[in-house]
C-alpha atoms as a PDB file:
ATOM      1  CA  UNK A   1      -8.959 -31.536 -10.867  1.00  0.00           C
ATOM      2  CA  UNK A   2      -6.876 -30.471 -14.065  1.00  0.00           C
ATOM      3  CA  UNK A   3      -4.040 -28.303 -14.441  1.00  0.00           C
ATOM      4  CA  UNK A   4      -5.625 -25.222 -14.818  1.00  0.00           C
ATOM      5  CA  UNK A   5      -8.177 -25.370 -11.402  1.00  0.00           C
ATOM      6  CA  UNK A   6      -4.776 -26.782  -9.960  1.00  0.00           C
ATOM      7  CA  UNK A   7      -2.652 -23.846 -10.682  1.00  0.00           C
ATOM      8  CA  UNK A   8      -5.697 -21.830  -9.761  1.00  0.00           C
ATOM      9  CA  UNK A   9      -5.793 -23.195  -6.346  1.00  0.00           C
ATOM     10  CA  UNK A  10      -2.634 -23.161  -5.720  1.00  0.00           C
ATOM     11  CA  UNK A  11      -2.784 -19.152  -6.677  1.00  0.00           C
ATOM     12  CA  UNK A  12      -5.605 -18.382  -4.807  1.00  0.00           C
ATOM     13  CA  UNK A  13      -3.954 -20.051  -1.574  1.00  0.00           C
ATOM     14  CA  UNK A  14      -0.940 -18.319  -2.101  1.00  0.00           C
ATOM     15  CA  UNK A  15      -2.888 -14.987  -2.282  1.00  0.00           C
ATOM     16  CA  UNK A  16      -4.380 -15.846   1.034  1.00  0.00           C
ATOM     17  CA  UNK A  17      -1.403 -16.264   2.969  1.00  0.00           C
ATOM     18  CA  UNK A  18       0.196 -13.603   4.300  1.00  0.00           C
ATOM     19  CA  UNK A  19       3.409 -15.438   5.503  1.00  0.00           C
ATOM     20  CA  UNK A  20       3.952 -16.465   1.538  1.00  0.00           C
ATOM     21  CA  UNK A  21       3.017 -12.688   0.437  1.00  0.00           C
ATOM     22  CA  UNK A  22       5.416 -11.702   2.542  1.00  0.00           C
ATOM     23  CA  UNK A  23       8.610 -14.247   1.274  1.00  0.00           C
ATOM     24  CA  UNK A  24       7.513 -13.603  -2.361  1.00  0.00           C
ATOM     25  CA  UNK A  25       7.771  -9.692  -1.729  1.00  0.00           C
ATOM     26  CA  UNK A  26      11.080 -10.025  -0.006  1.00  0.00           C
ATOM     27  CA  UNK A  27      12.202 -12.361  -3.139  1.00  0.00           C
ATOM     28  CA  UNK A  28      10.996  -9.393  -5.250  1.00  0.00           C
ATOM     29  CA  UNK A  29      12.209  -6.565  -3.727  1.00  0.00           C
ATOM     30  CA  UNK A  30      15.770  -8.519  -3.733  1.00  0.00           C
ATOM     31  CA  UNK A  31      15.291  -9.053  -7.477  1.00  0.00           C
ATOM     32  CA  UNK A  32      14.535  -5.888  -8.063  1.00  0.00           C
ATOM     33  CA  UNK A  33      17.985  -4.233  -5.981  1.00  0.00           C
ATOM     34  CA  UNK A  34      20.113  -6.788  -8.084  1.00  0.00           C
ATOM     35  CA  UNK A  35      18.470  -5.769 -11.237  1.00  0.00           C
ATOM     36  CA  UNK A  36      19.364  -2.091  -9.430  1.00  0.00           C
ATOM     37  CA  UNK A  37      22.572  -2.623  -9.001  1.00  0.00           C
ATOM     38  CA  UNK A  38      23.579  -3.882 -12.402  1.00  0.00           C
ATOM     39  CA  UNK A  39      22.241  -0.424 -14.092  1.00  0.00           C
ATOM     40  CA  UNK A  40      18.829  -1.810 -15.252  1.00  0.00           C
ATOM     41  CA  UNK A  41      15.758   0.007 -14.006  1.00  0.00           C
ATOM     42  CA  UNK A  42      12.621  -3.160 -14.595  1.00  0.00           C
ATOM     43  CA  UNK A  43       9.761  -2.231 -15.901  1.00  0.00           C
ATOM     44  CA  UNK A  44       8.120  -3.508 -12.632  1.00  0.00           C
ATOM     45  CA  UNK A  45       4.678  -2.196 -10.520  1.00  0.00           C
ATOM     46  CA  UNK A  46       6.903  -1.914  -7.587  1.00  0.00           C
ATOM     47  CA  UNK A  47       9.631   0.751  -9.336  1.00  0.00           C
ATOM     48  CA  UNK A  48       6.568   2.754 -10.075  1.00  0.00           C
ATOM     49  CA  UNK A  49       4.791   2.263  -6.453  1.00  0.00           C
ATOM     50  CA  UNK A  50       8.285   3.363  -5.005  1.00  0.00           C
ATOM     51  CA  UNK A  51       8.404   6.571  -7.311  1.00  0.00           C
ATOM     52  CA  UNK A  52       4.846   7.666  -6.507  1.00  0.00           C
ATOM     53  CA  UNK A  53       5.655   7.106  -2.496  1.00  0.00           C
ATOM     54  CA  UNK A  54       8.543   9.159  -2.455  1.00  0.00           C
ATOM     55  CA  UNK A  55       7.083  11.801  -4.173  1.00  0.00           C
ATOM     56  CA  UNK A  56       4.287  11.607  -1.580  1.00  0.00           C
ATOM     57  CA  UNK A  57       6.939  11.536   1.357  1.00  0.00           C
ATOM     58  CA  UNK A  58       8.853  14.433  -0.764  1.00  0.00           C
ATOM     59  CA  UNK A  59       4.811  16.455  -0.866  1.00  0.00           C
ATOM     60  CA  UNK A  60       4.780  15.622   2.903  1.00  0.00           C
ATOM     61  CA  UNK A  61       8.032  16.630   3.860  1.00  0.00           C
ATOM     62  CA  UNK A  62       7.767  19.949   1.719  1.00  0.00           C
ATOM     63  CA  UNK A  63       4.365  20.690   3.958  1.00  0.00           C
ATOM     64  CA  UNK A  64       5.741  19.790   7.087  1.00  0.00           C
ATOM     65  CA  UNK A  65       8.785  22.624   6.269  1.00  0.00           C
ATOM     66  CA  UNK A  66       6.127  25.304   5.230  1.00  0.00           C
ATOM     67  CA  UNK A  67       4.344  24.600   8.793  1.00  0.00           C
ATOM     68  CA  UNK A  68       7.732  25.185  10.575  1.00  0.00           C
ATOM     69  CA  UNK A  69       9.160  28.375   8.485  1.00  0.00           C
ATOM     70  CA  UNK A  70       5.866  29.549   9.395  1.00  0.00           C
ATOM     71  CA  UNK A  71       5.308  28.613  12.942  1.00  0.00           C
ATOM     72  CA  UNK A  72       9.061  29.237  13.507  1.00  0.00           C
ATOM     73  CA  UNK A  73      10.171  32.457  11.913  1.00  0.00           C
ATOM     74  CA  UNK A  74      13.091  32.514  13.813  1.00  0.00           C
ATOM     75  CA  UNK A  75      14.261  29.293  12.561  1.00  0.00           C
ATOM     76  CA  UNK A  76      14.487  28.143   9.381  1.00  0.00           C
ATOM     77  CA  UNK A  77      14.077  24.295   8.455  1.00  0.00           C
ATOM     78  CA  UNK A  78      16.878  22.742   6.170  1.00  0.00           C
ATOM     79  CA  UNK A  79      17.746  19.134   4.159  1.00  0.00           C
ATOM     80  CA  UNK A  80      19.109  17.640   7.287  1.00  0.00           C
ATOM     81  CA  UNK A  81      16.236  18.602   9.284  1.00  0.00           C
ATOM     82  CA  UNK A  82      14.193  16.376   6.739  1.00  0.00           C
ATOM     83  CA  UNK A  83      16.246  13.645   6.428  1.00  0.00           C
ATOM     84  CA  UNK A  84      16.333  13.464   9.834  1.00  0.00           C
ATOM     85  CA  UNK A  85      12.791  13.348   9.989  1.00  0.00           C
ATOM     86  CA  UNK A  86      12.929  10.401   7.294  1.00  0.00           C
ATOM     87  CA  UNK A  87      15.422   8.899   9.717  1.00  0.00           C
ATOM     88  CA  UNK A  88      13.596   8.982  12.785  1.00  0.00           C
ATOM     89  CA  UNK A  89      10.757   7.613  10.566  1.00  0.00           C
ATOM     90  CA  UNK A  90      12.456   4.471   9.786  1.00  0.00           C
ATOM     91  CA  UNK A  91      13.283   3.701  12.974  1.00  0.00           C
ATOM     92  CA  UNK A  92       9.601   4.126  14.094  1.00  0.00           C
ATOM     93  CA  UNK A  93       8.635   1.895  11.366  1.00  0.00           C
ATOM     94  CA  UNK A  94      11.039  -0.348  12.235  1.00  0.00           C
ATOM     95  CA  UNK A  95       9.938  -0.367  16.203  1.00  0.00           C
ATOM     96  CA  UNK A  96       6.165  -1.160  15.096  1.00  0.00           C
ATOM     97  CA  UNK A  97       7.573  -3.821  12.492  1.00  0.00           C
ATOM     98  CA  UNK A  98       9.120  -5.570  15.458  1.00  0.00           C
ATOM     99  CA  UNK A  99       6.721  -5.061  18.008  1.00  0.00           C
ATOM    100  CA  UNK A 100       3.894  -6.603  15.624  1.00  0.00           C
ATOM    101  CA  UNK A 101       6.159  -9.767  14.955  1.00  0.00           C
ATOM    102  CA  UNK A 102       6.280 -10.007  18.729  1.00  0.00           C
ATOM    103  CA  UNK A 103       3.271 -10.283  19.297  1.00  0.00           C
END
């Protein structure tokens, strides 16, 4: 085999398994926080993924407060009521994280 059907290989084995997806996104997403940190945004697919989810949470959230002004005229829904909605989100997240490495 040469070097080129090597690398291949070794590229399409690494594709297939999930327990090296998962280190090599963990050693990206710590790049990218250093990188963060320093003051330099990278020109990276997962900045841009992370832009276009949050404004898709931000969409969400903004429907989710129309649907309780409205159902609730009494009330009225603030920031903190959405952030803790995002909170109570992460820890849900979190709980299924954990419960599917249990099992």
């Amino acid at each position: 085999m040469d070097d080129i059907a090597e690398t291949q290989a070794a590229l399409r084995e690494t594709l297939t398994n999930e327990k090296q997806r998962l280190v090599n996104a963990g050693l990206l997403r710590e790049f990218l926080r250093k990188q963060l940190e320093a003051g330099i945004v990278p020109d990276h697919y997962r900045i841009d993924f992370l832009h276009r989810g949050s404004l898709a949470v931000i969409e969400a959230l903004g429907a989710v407060a129309d649907k309780f002004d409205h159902d609730y005229p009494m009330d009225k829904i603030t920031a903190i009521d959405l952030i803790d909605i995002l909170n109570t989100t992460k820890a849900k997240i979190m709980a299924r994280t954990q419960a599917a490495q249990d099992e």
